[in-house]
C-alpha atoms as a PDB file:
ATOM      1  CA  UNK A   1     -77.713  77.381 117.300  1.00  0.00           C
ATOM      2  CA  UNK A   2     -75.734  78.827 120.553  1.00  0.00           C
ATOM      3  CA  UNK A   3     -72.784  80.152 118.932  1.00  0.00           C
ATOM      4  CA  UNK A   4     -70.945  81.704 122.084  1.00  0.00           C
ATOM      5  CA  UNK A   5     -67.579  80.806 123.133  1.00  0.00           C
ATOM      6  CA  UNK A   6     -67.891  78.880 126.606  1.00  0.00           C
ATOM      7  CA  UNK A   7     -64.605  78.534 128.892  1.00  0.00           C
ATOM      8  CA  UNK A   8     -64.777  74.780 130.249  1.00  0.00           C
ATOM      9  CA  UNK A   9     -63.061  72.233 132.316  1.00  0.00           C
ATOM     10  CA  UNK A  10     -62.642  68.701 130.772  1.00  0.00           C
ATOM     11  CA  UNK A  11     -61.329  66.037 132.920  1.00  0.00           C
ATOM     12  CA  UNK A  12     -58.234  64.728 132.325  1.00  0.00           C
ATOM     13  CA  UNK A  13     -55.674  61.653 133.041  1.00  0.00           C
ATOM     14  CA  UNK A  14     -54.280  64.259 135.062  1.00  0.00           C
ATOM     15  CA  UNK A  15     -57.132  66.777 136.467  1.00  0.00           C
ATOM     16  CA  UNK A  16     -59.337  69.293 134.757  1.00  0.00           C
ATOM     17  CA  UNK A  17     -58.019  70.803 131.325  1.00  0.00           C
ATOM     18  CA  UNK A  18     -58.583  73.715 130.678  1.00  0.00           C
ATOM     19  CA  UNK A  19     -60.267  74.532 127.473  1.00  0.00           C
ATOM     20  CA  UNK A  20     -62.286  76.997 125.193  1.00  0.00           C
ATOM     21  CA  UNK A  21     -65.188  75.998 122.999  1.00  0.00           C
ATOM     22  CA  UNK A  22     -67.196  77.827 120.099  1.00  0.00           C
ATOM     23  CA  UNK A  23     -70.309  75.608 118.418  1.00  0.00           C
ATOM     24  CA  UNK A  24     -70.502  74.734 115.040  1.00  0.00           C
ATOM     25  CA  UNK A  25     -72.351  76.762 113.090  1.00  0.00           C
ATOM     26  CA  UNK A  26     -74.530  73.974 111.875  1.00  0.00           C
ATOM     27  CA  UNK A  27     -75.022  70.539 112.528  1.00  0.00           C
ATOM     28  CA  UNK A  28     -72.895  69.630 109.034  1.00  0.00           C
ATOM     29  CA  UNK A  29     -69.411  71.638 110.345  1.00  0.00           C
ATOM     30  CA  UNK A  30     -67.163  69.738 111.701  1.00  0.00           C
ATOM     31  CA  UNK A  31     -65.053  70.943 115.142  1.00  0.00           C
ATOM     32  CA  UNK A  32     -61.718  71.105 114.711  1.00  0.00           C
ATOM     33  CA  UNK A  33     -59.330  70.633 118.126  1.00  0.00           C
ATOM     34  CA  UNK A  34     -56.332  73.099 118.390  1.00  0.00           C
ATOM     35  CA  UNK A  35     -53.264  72.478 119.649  1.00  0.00           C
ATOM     36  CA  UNK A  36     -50.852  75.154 121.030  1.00  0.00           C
ATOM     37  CA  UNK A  37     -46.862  75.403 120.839  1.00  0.00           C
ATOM     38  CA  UNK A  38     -44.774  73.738 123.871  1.00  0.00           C
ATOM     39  CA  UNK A  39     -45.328  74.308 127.227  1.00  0.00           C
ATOM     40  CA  UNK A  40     -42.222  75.050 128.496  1.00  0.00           C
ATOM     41  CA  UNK A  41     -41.428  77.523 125.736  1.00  0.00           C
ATOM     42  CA  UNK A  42     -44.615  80.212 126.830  1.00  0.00           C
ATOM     43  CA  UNK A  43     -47.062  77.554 124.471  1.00  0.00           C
ATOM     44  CA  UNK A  44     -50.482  77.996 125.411  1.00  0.00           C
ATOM     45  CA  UNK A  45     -54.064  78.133 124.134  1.00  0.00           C
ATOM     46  CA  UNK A  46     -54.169  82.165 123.799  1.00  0.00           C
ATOM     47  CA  UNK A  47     -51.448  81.931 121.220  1.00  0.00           C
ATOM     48  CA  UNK A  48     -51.475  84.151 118.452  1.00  0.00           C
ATOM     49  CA  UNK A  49     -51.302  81.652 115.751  1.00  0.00           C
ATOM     50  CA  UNK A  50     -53.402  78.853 117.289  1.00  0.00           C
ATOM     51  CA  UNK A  51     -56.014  82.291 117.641  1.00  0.00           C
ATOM     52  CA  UNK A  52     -55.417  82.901 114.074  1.00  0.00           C
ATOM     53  CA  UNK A  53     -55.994  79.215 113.494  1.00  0.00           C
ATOM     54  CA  UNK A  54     -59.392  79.127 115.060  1.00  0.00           C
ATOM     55  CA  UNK A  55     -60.499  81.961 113.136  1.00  0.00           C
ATOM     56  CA  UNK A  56     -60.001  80.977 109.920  1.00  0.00           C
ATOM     57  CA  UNK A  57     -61.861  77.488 110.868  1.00  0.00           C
ATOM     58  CA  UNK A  58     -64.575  79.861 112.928  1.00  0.00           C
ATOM     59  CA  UNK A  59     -64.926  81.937 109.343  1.00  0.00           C
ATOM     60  CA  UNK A  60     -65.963  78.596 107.798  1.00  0.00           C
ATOM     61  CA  UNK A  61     -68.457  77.487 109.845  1.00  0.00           C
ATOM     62  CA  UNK A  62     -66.429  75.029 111.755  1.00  0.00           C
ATOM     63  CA  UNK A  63     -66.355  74.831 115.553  1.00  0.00           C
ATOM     64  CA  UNK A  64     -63.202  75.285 117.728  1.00  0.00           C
ATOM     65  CA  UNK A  65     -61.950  73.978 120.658  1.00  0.00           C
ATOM     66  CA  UNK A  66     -58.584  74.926 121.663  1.00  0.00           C
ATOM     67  CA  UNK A  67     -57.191  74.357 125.436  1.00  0.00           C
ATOM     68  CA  UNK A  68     -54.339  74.147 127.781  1.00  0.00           C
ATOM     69  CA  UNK A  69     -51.942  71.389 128.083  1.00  0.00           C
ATOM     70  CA  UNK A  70     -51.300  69.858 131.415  1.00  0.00           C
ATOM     71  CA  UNK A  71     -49.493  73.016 133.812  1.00  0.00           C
ATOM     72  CA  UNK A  72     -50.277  75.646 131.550  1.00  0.00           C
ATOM     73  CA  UNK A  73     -52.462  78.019 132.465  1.00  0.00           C
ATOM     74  CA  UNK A  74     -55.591  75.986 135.261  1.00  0.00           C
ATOM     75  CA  UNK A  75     -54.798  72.974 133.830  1.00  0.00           C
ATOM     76  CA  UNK A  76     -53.743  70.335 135.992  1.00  0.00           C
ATOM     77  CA  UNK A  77     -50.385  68.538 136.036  1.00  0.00           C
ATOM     78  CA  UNK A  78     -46.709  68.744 134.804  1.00  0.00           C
ATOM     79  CA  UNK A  79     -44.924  68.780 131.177  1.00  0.00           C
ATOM     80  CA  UNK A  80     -44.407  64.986 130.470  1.00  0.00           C
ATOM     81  CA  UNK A  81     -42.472  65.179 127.311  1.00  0.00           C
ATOM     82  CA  UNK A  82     -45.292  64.194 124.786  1.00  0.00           C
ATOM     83  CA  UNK A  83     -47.019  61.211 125.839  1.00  0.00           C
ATOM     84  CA  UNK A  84     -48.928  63.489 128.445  1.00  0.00           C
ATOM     85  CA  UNK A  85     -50.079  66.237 126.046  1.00  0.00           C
ATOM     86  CA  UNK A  86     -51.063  63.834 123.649  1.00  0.00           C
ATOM     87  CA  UNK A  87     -53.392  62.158 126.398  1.00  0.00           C
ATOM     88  CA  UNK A  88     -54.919  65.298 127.229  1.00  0.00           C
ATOM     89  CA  UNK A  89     -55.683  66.065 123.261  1.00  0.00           C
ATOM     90  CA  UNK A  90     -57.511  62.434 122.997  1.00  0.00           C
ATOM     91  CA  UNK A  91     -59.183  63.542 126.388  1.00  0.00           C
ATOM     92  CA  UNK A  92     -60.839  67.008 124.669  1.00  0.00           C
ATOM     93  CA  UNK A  93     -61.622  64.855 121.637  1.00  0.00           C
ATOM     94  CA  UNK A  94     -63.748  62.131 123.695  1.00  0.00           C
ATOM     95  CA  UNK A  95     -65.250  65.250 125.561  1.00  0.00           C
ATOM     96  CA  UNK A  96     -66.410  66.879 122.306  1.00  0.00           C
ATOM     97  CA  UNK A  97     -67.692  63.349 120.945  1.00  0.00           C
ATOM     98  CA  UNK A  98     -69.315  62.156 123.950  1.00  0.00           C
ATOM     99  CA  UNK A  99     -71.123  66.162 125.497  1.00  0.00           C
ATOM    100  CA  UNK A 100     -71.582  67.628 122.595  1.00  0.00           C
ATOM    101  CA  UNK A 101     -74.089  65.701 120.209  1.00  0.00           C
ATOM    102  CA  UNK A 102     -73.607  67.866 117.222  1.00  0.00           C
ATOM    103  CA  UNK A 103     -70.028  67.117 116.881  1.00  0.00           C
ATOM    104  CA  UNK A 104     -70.641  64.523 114.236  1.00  0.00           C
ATOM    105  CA  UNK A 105     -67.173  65.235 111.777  1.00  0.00           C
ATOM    106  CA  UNK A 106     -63.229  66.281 113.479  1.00  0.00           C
ATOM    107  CA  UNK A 107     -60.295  67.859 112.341  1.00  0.00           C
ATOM    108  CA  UNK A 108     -57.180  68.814 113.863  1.00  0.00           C
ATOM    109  CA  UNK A 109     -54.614  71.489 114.174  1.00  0.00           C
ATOM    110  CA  UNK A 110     -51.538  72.255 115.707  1.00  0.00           C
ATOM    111  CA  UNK A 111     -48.506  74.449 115.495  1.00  0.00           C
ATOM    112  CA  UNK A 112     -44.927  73.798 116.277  1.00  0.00           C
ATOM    113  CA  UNK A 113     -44.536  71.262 119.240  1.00  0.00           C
ATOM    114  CA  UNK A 114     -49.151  71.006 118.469  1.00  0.00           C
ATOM    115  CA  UNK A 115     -48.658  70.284 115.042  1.00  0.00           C
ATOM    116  CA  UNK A 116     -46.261  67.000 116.490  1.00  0.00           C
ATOM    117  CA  UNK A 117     -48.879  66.244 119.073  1.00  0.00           C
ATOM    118  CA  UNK A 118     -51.708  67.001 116.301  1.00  0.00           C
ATOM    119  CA  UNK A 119     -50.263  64.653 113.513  1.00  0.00           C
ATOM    120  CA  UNK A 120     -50.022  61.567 116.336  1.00  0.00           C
ATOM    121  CA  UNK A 121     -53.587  62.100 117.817  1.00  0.00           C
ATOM    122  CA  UNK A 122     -54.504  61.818 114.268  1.00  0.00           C
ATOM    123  CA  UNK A 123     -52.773  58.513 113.970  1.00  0.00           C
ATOM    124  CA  UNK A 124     -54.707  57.528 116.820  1.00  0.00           C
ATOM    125  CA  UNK A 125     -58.315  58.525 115.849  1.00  0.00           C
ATOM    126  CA  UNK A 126     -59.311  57.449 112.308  1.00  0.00           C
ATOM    127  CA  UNK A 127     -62.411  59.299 113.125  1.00  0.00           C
ATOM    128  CA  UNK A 128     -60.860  62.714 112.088  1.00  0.00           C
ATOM    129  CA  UNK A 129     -61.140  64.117 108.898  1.00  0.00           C
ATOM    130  CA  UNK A 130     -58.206  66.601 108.090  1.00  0.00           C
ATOM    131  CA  UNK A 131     -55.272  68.713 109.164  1.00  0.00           C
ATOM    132  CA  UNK A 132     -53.965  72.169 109.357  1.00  0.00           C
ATOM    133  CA  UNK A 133     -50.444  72.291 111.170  1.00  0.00           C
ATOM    134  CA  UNK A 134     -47.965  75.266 111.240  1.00  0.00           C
ATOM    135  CA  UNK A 135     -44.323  75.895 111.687  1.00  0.00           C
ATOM    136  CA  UNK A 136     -43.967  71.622 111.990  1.00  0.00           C
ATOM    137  CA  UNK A 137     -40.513  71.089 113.937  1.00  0.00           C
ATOM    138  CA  UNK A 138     -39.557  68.255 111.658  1.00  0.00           C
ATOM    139  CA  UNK A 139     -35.816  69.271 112.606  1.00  0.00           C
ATOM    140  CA  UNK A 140     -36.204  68.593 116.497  1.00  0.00           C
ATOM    141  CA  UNK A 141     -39.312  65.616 116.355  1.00  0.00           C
ATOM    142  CA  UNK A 142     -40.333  62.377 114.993  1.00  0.00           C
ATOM    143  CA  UNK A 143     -42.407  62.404 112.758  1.00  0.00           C
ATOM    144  CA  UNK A 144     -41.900  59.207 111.157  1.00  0.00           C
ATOM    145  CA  UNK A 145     -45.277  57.507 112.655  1.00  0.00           C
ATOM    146  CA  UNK A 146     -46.974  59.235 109.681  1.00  0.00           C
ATOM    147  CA  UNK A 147     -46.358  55.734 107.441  1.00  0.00           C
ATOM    148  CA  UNK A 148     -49.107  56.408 105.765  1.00  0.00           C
ATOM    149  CA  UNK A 149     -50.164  59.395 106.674  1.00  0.00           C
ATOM    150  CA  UNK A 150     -54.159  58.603 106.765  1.00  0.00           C
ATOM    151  CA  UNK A 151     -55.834  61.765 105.930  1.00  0.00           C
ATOM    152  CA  UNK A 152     -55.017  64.834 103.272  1.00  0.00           C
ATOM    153  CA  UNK A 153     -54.201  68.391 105.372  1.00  0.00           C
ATOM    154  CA  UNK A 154     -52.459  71.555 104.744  1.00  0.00           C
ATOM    155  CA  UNK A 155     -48.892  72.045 106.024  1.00  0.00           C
ATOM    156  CA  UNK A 156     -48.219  76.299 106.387  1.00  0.00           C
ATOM    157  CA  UNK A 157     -44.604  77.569 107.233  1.00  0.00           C
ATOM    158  CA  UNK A 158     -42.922  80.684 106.785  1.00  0.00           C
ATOM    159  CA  UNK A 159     -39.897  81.596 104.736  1.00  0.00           C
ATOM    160  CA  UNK A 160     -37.749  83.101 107.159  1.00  0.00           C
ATOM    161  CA  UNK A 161     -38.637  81.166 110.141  1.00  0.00           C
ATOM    162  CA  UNK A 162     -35.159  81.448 112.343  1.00  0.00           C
ATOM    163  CA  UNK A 163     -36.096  78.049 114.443  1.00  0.00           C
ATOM    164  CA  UNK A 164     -37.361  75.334 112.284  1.00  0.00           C
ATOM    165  CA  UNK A 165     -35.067  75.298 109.350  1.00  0.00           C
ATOM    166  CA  UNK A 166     -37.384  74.712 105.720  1.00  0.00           C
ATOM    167  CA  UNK A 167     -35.065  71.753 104.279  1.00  0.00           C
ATOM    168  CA  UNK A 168     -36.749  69.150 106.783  1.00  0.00           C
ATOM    169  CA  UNK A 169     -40.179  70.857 106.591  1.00  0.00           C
ATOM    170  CA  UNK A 170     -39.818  70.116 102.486  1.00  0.00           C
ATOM    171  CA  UNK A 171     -38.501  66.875 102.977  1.00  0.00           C
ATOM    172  CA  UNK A 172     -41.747  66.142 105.633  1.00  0.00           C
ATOM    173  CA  UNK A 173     -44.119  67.147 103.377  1.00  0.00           C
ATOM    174  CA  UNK A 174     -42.499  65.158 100.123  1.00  0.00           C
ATOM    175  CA  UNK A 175     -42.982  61.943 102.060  1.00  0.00           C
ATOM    176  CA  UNK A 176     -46.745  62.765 103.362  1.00  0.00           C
ATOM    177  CA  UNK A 177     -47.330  63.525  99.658  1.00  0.00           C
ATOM    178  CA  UNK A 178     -46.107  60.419  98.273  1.00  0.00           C
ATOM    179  CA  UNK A 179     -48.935  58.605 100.211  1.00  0.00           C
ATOM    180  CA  UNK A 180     -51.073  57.080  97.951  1.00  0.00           C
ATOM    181  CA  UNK A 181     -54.656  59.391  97.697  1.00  0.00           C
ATOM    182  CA  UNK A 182     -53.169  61.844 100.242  1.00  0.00           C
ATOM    183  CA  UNK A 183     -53.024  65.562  98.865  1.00  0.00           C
ATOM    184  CA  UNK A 184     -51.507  67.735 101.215  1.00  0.00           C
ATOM    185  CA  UNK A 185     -51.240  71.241 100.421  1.00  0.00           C
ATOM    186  CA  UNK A 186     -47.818  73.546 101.395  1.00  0.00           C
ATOM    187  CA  UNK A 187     -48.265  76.667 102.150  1.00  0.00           C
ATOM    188  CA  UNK A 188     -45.538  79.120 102.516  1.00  0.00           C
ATOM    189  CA  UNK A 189     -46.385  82.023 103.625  1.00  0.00           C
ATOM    190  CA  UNK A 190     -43.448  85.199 102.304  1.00  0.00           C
ATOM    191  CA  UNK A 191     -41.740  87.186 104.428  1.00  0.00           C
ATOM    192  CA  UNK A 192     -43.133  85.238 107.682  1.00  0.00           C
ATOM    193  CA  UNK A 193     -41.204  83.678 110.511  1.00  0.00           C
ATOM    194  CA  UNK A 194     -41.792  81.227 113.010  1.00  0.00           C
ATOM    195  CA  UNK A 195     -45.071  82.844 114.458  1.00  0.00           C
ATOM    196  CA  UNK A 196     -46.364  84.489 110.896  1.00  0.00           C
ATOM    197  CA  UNK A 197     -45.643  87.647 113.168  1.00  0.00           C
ATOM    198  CA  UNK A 198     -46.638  90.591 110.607  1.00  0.00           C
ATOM    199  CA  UNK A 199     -47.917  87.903 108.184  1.00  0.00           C
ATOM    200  CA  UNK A 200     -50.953  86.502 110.241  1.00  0.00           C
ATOM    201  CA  UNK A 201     -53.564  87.920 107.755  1.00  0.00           C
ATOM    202  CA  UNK A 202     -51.872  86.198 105.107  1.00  0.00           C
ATOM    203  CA  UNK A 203     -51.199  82.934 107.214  1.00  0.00           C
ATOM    204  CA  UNK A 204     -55.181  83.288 108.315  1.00  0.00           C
ATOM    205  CA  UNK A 205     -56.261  83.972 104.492  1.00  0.00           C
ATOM    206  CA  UNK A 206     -54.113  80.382 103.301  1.00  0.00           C
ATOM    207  CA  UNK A 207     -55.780  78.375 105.657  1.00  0.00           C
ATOM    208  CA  UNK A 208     -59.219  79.797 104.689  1.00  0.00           C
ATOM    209  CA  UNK A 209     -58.442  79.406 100.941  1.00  0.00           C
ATOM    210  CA  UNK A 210     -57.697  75.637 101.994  1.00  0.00           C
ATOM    211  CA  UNK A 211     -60.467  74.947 103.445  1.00  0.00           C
ATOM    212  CA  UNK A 212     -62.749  76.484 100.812  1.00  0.00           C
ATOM    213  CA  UNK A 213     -60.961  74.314  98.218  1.00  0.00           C
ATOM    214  CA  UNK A 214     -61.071  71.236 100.648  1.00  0.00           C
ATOM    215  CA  UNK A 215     -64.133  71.161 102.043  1.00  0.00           C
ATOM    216  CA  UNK A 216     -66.494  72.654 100.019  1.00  0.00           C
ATOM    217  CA  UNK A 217     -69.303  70.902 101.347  1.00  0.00           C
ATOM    218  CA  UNK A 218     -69.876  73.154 104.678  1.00  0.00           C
ATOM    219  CA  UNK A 219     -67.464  75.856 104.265  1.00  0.00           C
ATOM    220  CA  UNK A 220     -69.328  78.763 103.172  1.00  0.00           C
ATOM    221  CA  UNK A 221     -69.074  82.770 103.932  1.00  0.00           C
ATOM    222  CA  UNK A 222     -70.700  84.262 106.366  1.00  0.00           C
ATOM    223  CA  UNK A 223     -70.830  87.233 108.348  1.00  0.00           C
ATOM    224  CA  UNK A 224     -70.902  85.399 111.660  1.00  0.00           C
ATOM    225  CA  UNK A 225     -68.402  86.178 113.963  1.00  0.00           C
ATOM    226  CA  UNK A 226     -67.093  85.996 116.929  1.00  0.00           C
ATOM    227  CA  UNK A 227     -64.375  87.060 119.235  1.00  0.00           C
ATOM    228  CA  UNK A 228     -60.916  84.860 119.549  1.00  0.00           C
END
């Protein structure tokens, strides 16, 4: 299988999205669609965490799609608050569902303001699987659509993060945990702050562990690589 990262265009409610896509390694791996930190705060698909993200799926077989949200970067149209980015993210998923045949199984991930849009696309598409999300702004967002939250995930944050303060973050991930047959696994990564800067290895190495333990069925190691 093709396993070369491709820079596309999807089309969006808005105009083209910009976007970045890396196959599967097989037809079994699921594709997981990243989401980066908020727009008007430098967010954008180059992102050192939502690259670290993608690599750790990548290592595992999965494929990765991560992209632009509307007036970042070539993507077409303005900041809208939410409702916007969250339109665009259902608008990569149909694109991966409907052009590329392999993509049979979806996850999602997201950090900061992507982990809020990542936790409501998955309220909105029962056909994804799981969840990694980072540095979750419980503090600042809404999270309270997750009644139940329908799929197990991994939650990561770091210790000494300076802009999302832990107390909400532990009281987030209590209530997703109390959902009956949900597991959700907290990582907290020592020593890290809001971006895991200095601590990506370690941040990169959780979310591998997780998925190893979660989904043992097509995560596997390989020396395939590729460059983020």
């Amino acid at each position: 299988m093709n396993c070369q990262m491709a820079d596309i265009l999807i089309k969006g409610a808005e105009g083209r999205i910009e976007a970045r896509y890396l196959p599967p390694r097989t037809l079994k791996h699921p594709v997981v669609v990243l989401l980066h930190p908020h727009p008007l705060q430098g967010g954008r698909m180059d992102n050192d965490v939502i690259k670290a993200i993608g690599s750790a799926f990548h290592h595992q077989g999965f494929g990765t799609l991560r992209f632009n949200f509307r007036g970042v970067g070539r993507s077409e149209g303005v900041y809208s608050g939410g409702e916007g980015e969250l339109n665009d993210a259902a608008a990569v998923v149909d694109w991966v569902q409907s052009s590329q045949k392999i993509a049979h199984r979806l996850w999602v991930a997201g950090f900061s303001f992507g982990a809020w849009i990542a936790m409501q696309l998955l309220m909105r598409r029962p056909e994804i699987e799981g969840f990694v999300i980072a540095s979750p702004p419980a503090h600042a967002f809404d999270f309270s659509f997750l009644a139940p939250c329908p799929v197990s995930g991994q939650v990561l944050y770091g210790n000494k993060d300076s802009i999302v303060p832990k107390e909400p973050v532990d009281i987030f991930v209590e209530k997703l945990k109390s959902q009956r047959g949900i597991k959700i696994e907290y990582t907290v990564i020592d020593e890290a702050d809001h971006s895991f800067n200095e601590r990506l290895d370690a941040f990169e190495e959780g979310i591998e562990k997780y998925l190893e333990k979660s989904a043992p069925n097509f995560c596997e190691h390989s020396e395939f690589a590729a460059t983020f």
